[in-house]
Protein backbone atom coordinates (compact mmCIF):
# COMPACT_ATOMS: atom_id res chain seq x y z
CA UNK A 1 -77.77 18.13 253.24
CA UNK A 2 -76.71 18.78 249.80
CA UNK A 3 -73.01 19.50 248.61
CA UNK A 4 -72.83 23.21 249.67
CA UNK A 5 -74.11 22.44 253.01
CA UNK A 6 -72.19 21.51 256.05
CA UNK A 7 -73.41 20.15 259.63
CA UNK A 8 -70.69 21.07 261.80
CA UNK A 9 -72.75 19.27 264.89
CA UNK A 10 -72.50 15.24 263.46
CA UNK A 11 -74.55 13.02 262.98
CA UNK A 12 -74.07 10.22 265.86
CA UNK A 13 -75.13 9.14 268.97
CA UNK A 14 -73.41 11.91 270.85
CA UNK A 15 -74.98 13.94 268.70
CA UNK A 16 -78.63 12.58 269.29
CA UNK A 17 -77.84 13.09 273.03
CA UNK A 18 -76.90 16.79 272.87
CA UNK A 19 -80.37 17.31 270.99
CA UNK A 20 -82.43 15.80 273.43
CA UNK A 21 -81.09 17.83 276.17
CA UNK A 22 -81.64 20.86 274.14
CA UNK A 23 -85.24 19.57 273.41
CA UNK A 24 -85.59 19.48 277.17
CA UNK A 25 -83.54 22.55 277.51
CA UNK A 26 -85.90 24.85 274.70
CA UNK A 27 -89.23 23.25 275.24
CA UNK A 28 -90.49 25.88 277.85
CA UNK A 29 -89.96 28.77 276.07
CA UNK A 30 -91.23 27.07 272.99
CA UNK A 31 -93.94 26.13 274.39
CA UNK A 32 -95.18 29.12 275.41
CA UNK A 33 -94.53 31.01 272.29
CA UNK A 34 -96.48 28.28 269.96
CA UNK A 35 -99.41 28.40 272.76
CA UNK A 36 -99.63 31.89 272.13
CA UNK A 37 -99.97 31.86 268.26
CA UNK A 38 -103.60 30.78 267.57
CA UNK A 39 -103.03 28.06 265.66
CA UNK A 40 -104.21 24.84 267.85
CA UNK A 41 -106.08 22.65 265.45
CA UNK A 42 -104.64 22.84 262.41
CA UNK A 43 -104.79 20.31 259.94
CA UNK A 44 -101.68 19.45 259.14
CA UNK A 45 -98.29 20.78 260.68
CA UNK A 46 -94.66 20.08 259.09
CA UNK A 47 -91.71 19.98 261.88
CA UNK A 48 -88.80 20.61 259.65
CA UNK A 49 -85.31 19.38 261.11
CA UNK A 50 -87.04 17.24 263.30
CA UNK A 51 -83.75 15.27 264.67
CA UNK A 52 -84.97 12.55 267.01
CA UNK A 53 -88.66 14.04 267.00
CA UNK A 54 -89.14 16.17 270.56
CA UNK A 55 -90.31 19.13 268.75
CA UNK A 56 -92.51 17.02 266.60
CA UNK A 57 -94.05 15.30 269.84
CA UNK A 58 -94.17 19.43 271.84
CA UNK A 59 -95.97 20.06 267.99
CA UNK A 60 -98.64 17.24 268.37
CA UNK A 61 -99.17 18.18 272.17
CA UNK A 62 -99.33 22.24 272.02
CA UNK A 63 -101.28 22.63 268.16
CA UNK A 64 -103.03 19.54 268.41
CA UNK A 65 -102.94 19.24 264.34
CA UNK A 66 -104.88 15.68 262.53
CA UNK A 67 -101.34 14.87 261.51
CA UNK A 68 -97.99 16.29 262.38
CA UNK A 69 -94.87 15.15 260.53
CA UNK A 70 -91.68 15.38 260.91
CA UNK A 71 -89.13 15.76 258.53
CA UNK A 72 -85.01 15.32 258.82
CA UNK A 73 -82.74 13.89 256.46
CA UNK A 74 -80.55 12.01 259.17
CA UNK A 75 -81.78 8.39 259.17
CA UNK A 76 -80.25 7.91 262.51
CA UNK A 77 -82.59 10.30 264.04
CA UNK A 78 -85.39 9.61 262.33
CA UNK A 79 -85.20 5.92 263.88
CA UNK A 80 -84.92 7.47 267.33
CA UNK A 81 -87.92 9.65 266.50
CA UNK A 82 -90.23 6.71 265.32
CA UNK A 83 -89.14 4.74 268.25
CA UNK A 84 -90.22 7.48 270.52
CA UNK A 85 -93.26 8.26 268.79
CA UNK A 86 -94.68 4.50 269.16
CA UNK A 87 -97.43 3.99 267.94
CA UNK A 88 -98.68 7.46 268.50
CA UNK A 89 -102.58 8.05 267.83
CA UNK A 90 -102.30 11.80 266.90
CA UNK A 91 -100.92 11.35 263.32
CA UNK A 92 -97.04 11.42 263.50
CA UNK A 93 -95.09 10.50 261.52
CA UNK A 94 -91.66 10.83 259.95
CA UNK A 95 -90.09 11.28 256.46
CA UNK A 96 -86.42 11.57 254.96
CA UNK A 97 -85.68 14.55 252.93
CA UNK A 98 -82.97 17.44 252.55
CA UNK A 99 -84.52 20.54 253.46
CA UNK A 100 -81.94 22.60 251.75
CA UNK A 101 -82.83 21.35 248.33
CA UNK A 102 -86.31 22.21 248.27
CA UNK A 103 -89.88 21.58 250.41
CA UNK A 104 -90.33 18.01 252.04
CA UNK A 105 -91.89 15.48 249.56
CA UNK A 106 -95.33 16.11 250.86
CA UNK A 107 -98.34 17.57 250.39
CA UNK A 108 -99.01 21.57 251.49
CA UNK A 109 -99.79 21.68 255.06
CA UNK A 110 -100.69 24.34 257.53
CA UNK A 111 -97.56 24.99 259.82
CA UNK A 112 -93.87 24.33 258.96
CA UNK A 113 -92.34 24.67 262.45
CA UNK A 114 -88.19 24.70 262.77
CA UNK A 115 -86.40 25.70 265.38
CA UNK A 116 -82.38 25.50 265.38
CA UNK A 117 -82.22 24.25 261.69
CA UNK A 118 -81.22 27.95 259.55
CA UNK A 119 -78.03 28.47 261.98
CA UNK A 120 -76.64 25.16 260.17
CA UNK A 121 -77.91 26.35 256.72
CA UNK A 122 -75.85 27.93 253.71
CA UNK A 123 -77.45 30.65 251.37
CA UNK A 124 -80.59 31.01 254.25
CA UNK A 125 -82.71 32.95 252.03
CA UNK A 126 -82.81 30.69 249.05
CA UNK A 127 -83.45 27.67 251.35
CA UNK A 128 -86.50 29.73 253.10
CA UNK A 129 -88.06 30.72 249.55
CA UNK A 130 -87.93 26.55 248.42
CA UNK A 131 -90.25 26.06 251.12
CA UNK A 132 -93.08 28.49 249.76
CA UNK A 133 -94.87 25.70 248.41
CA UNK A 134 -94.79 23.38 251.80
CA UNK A 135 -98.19 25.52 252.91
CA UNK A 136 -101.14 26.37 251.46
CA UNK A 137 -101.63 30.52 250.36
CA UNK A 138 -102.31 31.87 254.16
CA UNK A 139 -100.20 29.62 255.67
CA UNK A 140 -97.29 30.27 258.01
CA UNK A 141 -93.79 29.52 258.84
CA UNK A 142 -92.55 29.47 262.49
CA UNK A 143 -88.57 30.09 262.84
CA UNK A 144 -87.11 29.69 266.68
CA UNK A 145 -82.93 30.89 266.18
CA UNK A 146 -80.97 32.74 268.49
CA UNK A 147 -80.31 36.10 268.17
CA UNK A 148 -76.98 36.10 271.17
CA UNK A 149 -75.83 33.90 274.33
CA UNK A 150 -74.47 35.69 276.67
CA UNK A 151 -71.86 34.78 279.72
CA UNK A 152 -70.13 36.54 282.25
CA UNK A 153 -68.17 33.25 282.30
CA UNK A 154 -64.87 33.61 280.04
CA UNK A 155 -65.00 29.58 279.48
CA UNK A 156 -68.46 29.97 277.99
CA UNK A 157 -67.59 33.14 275.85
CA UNK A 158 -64.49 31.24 274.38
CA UNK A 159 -66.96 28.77 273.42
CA UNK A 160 -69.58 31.12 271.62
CA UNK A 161 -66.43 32.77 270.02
CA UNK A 162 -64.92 29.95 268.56
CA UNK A 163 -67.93 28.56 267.49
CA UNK A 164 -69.37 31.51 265.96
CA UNK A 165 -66.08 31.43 264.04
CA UNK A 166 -66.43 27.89 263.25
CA UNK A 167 -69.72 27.96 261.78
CA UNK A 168 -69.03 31.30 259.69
CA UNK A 169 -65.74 29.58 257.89
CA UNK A 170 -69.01 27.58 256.93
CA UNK A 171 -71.08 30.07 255.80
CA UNK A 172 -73.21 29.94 258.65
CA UNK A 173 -74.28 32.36 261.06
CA UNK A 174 -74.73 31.06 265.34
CA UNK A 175 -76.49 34.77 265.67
CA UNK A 176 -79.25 34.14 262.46
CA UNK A 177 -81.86 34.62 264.95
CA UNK A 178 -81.19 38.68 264.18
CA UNK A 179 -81.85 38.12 260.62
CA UNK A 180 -84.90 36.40 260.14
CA UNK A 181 -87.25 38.94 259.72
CA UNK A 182 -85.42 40.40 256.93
CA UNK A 183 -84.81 36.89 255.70
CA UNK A 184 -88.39 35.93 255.31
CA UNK A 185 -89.25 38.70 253.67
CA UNK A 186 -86.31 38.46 251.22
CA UNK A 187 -87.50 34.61 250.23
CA UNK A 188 -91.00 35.89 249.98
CA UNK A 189 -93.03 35.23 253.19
CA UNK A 190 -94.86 37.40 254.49
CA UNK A 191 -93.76 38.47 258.12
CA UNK A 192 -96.86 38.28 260.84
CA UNK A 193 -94.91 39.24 263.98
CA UNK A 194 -91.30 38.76 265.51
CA UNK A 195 -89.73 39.19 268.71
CA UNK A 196 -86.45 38.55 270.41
CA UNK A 197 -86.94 36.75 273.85
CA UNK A 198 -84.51 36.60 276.75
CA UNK A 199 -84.39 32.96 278.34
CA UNK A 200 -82.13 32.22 281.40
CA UNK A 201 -80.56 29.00 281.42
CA UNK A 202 -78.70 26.94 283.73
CA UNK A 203 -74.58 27.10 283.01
CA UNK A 204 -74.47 23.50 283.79
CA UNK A 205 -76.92 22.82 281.11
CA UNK A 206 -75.66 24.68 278.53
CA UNK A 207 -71.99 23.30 279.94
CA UNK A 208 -73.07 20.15 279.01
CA UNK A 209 -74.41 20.91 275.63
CA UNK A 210 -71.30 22.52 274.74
CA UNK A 211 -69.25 20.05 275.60
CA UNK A 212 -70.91 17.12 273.79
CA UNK A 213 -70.61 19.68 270.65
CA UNK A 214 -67.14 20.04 271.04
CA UNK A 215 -66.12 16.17 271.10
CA UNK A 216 -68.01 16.20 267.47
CA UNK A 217 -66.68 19.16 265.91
CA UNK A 218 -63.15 19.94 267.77
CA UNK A 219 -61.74 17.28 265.42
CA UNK A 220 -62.72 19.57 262.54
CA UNK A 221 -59.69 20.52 260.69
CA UNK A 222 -60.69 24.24 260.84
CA UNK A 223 -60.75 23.97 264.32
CA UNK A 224 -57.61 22.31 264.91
CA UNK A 225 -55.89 24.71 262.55
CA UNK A 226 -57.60 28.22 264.03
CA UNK A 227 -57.94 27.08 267.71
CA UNK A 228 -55.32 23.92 268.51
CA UNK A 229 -55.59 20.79 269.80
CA UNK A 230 -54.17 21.50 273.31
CA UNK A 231 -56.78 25.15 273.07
CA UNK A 232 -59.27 22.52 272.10
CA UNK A 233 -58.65 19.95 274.74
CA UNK A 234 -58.53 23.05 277.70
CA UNK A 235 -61.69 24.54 277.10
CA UNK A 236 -63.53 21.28 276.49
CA UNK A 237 -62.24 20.46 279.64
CA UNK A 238 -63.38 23.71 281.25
CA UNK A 239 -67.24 23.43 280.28
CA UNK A 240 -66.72 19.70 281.55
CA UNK A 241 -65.71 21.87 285.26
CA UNK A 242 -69.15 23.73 284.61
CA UNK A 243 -71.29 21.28 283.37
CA UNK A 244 -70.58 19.31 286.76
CA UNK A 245 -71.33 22.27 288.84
CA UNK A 246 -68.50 24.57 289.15
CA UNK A 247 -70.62 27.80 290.16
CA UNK A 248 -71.16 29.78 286.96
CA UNK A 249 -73.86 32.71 286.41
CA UNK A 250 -76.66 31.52 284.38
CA UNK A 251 -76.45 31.76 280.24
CA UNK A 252 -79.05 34.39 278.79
CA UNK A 253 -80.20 32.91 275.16
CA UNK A 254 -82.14 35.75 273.43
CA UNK A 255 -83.90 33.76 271.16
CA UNK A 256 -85.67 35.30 267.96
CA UNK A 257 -89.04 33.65 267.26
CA UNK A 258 -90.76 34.70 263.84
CA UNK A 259 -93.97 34.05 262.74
CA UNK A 260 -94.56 34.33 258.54
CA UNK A 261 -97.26 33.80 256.40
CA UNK A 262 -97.60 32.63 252.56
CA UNK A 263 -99.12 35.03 250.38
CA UNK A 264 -101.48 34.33 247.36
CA UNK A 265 -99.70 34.62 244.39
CA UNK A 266 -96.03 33.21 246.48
């Protein structure tokens, strides 16, 4: 990421690890969103903060595009994404670029897919209107953030609180999933159709998630400043409890998924 941009989730193998189980974690709902958007075929589809490339491989299997690539400026990722990919017939492949600076150096495709990536992104709008020329006039732009989590759980809610916080102090926003229809439209897509999905999900599983997060970015010095190392230590240890089955109500993710399309003339 450029400068003005900061990725409060690391770049590491913890980090890698926490992505794949919310790869495995996401896919479903994914899934059945992108199966429901017509767009199987295509010929070529751009998966933009691809990390270690499972939402460029649930790309290649649910759109079925000549060539899918994706795109991610973390090296490290990229390397696990090539290495799962193989030697993949369907036309993957992989390329290094910061997405906040402008569109990935390739030429216009069909589908820019990113799911996750705008919650870690400073000055949204701006970054969403660089990408106009990634697609062809008519094409579109599929956005998967979330819009709330919710827990009846107080350990989980400290969690989304103090990480909410954390990323804002960033200039970030964990709830952008709200925004994105006004977004788009501000950076000059056109929007198709948005909705806001509930998904249930295991506390365990999102236990987990959490607490590989917070051994990357509870040794941020915002953190340890706003929330304290001992805080820090106590809820860390708390989603640990969950994550290994301490009976917790399920965590609803209501997770915004936008389709856009680029005008002639944009």
């Amino acid at each position: 990421m450029s400068e003005s941009q900061h990725y409060t989730f690391g770049d590491n193998d913890l980090a890698a690890q926490r992505l794949e189980l919310l790869a495995a974690a996401f896919a479903p709902s994914s899934r059945a969103w992108l199966q429901t958007l017509g767009l199987r075929g295509c010929a070529r589809a751009y998966d933009l903060g691809c990390g270690p490339g499972l939402t460029t491989a649930l790309l290649a299997e649910v759109l079925s595009p000549a060539a899918v690539i994706g795109v991610d400026q973390s090296e490290r990722l990229l390397a696990r994404a090539r290495a799962l990919a193989g030697n993949a017939a369907d036309g993957t492949r992989f390329v290094a670029a910061d997405l906040t600076a402008g569109p990935p150096p390739l030429p216009p495709g069909d589908v820019l897919y990113a799911r996750f990536l705008l919650t870690h992104v400073v000055g949204p709008a701006a970054v969403l209107g660089r990408w106009l020329p990634a697609v062809h006039p008519g094409g579109v732009l599929l956005l998967e953030e979330v819009a709330a989590l919710q827990s009846a759980d107080p350990i989980m809610t400290r969690y989304y609180e103090w990480v909410a916080a954390l990323q804002d102090h960033y200039g970030q926003a964990t709830y952008i999933g709200g925004e994105l229809p006004a977004l788009v439209q501000t950076a000059g897509w056109e929007l198709v159709r948005a909705r806001v999905e509930p998904i249930q999900l295991p506390a365990a599983t999102m236990a987990r998630l959490h607490a590989l997060n917070i051994q990357t970015w509870g040794r941020d010095a915002y953190a340890l400043a706003a929330f304290g190392d001992e805080a820090l230590r106590a809820l860390s240890a708390g989603l640990e409890r969950i994550a290994t089955g301490a009976p917790t109500p399920p965590v609803v993710c209501r997770m915004a998924q936008v389709m856009a399309r680029r005008v002639a003339g944009a």
